[in-house]
PDB file of N, CA and C in Angstrom:
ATOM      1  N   UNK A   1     -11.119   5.516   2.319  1.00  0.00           N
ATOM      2  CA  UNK A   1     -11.578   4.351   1.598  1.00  0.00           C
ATOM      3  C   UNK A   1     -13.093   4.253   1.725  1.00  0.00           C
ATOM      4  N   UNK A   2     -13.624   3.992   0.942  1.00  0.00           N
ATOM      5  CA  UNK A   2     -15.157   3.556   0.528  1.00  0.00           C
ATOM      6  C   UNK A   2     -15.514   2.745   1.585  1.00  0.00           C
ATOM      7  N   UNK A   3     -16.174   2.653   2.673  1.00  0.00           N
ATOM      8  CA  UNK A   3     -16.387   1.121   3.787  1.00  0.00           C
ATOM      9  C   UNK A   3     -17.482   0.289   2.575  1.00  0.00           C
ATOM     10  N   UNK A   4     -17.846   0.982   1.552  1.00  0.00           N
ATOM     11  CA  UNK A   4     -18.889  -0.545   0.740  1.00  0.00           C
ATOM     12  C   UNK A   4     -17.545  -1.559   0.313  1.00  0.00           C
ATOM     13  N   UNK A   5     -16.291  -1.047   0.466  1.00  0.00           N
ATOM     14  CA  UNK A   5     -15.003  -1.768  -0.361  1.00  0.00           C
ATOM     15  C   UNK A   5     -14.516  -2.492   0.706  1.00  0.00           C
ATOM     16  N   UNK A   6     -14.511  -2.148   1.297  1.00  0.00           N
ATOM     17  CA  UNK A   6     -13.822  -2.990   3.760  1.00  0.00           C
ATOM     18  C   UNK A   6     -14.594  -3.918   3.148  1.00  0.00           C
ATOM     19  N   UNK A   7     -13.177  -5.097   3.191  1.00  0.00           N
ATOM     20  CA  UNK A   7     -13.516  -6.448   3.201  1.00  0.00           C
ATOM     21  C   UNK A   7     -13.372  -7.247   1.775  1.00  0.00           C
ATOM     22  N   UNK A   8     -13.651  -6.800   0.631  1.00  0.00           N
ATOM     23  CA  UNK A   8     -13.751  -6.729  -0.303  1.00  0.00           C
ATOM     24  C   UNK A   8     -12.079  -7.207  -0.936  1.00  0.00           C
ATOM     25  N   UNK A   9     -12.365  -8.064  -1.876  1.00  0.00           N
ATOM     26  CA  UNK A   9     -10.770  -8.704  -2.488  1.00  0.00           C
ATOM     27  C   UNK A   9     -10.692  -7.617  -3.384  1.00  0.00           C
ATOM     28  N   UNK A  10      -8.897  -7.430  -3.226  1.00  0.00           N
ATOM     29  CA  UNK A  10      -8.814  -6.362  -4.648  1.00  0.00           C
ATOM     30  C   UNK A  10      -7.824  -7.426  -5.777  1.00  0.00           C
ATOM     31  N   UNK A  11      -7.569  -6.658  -6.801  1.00  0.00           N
ATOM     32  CA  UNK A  11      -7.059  -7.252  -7.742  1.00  0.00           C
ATOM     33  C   UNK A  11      -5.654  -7.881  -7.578  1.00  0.00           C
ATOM     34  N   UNK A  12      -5.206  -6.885  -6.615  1.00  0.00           N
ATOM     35  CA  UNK A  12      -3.526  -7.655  -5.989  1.00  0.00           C
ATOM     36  C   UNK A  12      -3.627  -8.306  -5.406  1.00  0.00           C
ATOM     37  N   UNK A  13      -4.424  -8.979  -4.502  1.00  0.00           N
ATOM     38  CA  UNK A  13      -4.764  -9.722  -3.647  1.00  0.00           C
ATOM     39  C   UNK A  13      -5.035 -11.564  -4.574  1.00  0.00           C
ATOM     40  N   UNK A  14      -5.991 -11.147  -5.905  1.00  0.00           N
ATOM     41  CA  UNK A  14      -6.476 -12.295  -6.579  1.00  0.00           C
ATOM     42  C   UNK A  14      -5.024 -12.847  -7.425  1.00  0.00           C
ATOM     43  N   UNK A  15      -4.063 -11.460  -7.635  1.00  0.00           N
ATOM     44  CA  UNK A  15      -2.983 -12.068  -8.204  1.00  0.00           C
ATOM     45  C   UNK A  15      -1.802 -12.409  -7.412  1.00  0.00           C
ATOM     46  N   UNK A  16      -2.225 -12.414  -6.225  1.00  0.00           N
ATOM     47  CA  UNK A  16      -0.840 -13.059  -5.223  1.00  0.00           C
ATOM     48  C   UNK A  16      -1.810 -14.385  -4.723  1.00  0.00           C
ATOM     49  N   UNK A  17      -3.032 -14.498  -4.672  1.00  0.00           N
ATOM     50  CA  UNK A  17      -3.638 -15.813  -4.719  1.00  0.00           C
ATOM     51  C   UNK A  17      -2.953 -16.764  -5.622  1.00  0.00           C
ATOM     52  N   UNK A  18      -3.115 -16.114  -7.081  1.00  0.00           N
ATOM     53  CA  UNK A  18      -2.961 -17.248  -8.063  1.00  0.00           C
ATOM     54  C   UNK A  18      -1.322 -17.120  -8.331  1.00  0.00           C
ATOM     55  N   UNK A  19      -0.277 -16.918  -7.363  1.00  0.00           N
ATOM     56  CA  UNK A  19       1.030 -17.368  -7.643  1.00  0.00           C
ATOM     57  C   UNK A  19       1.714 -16.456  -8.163  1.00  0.00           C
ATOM     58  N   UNK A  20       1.604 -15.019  -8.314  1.00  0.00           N
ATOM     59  CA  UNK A  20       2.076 -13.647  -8.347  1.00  0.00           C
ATOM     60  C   UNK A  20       2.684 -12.919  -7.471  1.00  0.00           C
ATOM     61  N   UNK A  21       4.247 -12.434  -7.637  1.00  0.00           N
ATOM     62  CA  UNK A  21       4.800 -11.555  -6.447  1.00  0.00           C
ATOM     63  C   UNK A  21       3.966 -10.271  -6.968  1.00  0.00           C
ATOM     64  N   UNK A  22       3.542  -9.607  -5.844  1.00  0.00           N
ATOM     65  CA  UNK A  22       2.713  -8.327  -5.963  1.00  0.00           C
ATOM     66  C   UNK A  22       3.613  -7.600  -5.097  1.00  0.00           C
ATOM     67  N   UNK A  23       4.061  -6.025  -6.104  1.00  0.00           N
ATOM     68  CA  UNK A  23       4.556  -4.976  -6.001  1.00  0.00           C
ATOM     69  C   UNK A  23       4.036  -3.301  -5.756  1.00  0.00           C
ATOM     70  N   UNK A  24       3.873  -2.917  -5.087  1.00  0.00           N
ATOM     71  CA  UNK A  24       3.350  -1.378  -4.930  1.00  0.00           C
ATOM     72  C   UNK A  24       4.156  -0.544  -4.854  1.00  0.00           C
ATOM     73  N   UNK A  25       4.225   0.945  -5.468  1.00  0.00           N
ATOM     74  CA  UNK A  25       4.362   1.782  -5.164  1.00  0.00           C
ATOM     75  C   UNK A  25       3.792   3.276  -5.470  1.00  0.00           C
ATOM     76  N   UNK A  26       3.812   4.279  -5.163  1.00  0.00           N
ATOM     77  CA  UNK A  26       3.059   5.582  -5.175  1.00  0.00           C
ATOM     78  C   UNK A  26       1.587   5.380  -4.379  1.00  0.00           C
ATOM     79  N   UNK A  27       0.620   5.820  -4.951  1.00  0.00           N
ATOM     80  CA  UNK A  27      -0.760   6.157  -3.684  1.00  0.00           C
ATOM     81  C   UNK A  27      -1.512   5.447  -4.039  1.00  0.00           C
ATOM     82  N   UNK A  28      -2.014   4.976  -2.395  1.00  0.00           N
ATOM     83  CA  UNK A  28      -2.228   3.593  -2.831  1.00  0.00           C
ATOM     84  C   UNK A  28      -3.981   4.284  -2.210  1.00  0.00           C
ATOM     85  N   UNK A  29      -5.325   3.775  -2.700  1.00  0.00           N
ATOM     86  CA  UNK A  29      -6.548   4.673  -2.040  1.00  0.00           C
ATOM     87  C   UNK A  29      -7.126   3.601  -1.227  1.00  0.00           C
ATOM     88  N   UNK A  30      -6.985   2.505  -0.739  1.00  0.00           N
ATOM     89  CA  UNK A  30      -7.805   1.961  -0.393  1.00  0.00           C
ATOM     90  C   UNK A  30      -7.327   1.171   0.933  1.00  0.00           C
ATOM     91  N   UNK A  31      -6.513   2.189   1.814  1.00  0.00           N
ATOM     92  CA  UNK A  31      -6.598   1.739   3.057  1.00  0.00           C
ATOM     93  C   UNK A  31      -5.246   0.756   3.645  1.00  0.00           C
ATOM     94  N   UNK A  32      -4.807   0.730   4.441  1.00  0.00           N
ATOM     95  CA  UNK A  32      -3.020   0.298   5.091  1.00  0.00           C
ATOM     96  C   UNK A  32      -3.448  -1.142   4.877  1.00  0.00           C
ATOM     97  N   UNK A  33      -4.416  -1.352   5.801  1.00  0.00           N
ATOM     98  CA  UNK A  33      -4.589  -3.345   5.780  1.00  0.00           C
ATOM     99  C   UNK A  33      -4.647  -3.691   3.943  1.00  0.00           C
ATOM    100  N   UNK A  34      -5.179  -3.242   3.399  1.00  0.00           N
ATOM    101  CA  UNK A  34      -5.829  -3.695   2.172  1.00  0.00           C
ATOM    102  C   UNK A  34      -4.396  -3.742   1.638  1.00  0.00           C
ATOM    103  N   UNK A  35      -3.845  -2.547   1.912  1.00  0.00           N
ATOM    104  CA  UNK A  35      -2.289  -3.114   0.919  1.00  0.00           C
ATOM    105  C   UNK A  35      -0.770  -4.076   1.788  1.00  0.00           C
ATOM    106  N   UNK A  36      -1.432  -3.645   3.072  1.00  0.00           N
ATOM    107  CA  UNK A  36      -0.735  -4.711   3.383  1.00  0.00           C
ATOM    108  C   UNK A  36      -1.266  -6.477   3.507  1.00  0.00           C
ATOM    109  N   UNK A  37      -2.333  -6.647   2.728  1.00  0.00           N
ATOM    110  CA  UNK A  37      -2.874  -8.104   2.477  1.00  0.00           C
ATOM    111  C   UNK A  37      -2.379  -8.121   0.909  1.00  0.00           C
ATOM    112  N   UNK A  38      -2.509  -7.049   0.263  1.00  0.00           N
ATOM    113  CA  UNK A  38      -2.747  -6.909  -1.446  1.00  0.00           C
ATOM    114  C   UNK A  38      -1.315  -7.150  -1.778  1.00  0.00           C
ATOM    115  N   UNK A  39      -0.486  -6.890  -1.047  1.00  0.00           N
ATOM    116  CA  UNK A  39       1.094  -6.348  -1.834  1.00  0.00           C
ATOM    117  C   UNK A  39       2.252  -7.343  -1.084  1.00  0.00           C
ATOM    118  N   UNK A  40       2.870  -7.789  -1.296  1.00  0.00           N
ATOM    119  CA  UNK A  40       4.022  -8.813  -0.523  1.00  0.00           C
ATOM    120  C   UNK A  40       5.535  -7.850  -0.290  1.00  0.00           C
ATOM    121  N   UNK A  41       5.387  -6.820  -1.314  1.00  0.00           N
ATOM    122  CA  UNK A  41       6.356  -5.860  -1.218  1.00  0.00           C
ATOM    123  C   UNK A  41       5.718  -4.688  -1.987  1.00  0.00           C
ATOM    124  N   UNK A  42       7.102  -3.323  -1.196  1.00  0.00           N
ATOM    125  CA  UNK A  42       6.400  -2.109  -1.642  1.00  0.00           C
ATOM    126  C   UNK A  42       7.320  -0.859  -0.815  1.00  0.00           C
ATOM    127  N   UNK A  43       6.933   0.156  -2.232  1.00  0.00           N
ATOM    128  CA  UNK A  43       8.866   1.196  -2.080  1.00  0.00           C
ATOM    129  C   UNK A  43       7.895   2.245  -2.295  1.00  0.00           C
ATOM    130  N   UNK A  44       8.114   3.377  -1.486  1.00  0.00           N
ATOM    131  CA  UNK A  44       7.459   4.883  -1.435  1.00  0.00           C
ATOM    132  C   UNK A  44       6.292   4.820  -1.364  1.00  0.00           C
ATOM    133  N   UNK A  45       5.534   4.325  -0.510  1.00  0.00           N
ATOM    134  CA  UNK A  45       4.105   4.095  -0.783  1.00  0.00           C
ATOM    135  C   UNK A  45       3.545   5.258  -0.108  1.00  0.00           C
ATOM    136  N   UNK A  46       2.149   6.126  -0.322  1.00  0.00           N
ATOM    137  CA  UNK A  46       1.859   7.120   0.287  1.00  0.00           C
ATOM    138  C   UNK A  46      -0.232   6.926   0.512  1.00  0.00           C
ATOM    139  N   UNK A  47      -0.175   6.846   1.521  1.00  0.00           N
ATOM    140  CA  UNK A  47      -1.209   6.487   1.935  1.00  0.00           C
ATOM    141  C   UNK A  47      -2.334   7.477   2.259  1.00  0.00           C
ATOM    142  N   UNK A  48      -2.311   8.799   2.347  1.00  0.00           N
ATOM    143  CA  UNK A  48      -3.088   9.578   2.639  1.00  0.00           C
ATOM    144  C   UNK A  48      -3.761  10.353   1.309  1.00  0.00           C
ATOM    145  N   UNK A  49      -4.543  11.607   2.188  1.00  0.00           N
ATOM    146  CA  UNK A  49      -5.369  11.765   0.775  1.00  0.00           C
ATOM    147  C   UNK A  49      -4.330  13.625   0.299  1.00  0.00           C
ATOM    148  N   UNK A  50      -4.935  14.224   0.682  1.00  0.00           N
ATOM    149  CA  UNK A  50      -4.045  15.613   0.029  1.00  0.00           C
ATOM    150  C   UNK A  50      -2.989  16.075   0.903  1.00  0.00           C
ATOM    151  N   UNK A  51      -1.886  16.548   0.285  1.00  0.00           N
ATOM    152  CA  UNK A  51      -0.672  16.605   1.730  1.00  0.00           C
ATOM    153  C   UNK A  51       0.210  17.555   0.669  1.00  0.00           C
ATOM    154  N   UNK A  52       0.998  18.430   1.758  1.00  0.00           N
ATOM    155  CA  UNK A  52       2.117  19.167   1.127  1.00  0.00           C
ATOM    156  C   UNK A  52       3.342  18.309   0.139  1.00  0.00           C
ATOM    157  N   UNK A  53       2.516  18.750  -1.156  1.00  0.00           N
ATOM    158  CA  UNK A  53       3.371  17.915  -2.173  1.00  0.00           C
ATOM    159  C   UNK A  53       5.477  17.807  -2.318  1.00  0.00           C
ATOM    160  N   UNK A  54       6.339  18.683  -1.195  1.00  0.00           N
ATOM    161  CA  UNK A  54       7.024  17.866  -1.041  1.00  0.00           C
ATOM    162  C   UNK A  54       7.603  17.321   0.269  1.00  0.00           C
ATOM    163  N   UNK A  55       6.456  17.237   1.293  1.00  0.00           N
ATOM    164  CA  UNK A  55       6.575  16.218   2.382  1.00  0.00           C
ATOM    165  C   UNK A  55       5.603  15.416   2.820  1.00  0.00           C
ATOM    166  N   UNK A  56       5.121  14.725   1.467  1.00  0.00           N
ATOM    167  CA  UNK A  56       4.322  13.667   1.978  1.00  0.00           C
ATOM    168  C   UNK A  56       4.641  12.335   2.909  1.00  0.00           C
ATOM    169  N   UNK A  57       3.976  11.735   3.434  1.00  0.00           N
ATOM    170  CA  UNK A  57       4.659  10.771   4.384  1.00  0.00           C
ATOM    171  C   UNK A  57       4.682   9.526   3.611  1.00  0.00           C
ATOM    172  N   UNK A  58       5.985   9.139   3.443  1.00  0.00           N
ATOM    173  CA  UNK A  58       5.650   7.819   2.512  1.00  0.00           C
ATOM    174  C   UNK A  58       6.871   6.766   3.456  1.00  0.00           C
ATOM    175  N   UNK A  59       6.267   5.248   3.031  1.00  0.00           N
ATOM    176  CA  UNK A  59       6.962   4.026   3.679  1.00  0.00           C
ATOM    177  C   UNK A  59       6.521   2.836   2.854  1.00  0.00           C
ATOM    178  N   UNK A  60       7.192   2.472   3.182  1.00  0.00           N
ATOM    179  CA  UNK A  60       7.637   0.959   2.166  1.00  0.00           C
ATOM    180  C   UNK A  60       7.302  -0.477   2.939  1.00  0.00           C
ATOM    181  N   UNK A  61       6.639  -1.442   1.781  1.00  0.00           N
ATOM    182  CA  UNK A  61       5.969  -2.712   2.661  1.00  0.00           C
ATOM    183  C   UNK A  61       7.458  -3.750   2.434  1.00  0.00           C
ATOM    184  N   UNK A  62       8.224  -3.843   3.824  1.00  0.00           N
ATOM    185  CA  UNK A  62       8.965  -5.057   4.292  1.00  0.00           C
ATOM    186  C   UNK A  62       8.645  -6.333   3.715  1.00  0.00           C
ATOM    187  N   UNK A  63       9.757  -7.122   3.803  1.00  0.00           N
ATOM    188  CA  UNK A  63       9.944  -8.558   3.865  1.00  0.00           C
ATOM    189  C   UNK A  63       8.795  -9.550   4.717  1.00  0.00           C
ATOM    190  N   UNK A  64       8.894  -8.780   5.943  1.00  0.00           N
ATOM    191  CA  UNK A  64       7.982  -9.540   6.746  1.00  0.00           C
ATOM    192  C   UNK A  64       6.101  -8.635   6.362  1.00  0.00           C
ATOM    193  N   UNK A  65       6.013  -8.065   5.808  1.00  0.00           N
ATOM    194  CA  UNK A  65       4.571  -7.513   4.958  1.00  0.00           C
ATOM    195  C   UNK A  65       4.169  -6.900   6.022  1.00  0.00           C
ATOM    196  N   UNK A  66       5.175  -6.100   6.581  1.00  0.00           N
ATOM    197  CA  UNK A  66       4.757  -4.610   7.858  1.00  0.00           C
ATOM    198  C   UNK A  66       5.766  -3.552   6.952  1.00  0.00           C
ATOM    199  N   UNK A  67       4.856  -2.300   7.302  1.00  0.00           N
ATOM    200  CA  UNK A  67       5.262  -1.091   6.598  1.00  0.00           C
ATOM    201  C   UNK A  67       6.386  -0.639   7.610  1.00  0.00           C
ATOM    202  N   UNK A  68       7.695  -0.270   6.611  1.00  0.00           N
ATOM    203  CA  UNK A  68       8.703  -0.249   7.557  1.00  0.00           C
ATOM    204  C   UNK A  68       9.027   1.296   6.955  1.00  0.00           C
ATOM    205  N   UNK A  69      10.783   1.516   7.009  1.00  0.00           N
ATOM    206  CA  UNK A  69      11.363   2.875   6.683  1.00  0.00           C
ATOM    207  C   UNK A  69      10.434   4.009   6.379  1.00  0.00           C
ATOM    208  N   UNK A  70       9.744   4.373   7.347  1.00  0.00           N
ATOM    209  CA  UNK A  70       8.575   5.399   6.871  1.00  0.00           C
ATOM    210  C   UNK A  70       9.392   6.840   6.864  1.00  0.00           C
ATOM    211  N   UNK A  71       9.195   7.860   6.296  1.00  0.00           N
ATOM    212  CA  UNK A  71       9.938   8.853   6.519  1.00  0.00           C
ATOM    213  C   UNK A  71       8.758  10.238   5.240  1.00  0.00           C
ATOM    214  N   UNK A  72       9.170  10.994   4.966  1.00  0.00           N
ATOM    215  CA  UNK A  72       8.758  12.223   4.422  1.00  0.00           C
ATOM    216  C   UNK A  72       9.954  12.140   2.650  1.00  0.00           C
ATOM    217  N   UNK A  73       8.715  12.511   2.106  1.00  0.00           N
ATOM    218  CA  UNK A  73       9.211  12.838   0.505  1.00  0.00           C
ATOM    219  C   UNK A  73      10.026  13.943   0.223  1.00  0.00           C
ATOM    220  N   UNK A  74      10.764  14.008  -0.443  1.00  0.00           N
ATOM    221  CA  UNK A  74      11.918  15.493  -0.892  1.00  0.00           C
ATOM    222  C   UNK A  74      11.415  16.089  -1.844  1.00  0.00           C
TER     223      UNK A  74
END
């Protein structure tokens, strides 16, 4: 992630402000906290930058907005 962006509101963030369930999934570039503030939920999410395209590490943002079932892509 860019550190000029650390700290910085993103667009999921302004639409779960204004009364929006915010959803993620696939690659997300801008860092674990950012989507776990940005997203209220979230299925296969893959957080890193280049990785063996079929075992990337992917996990999903919980109920309680902690990244849970983490496991490897098929």
């Amino acid at each position: 992630m860019n550190d000029q962006l650390k700290g910085q509101t993103k667009w999921p963030e302004q639409f779960a402000q204004a009364g929006y369930t915010t959803f993620l999934t696939g690659k997300w570039h801008n860092g674990a906290e950012s989507a776990l503030r940005s997203f209220q939920r979230g299925k296969a999410i893959f957080l890193g930058g280049r990785g063996a395209p079929y075992r990337l590490p992917l996990q999903d943002i919980g109920a309680n907005r902690v990244f849970e079932n983490q496991r490897a892509s098929r």
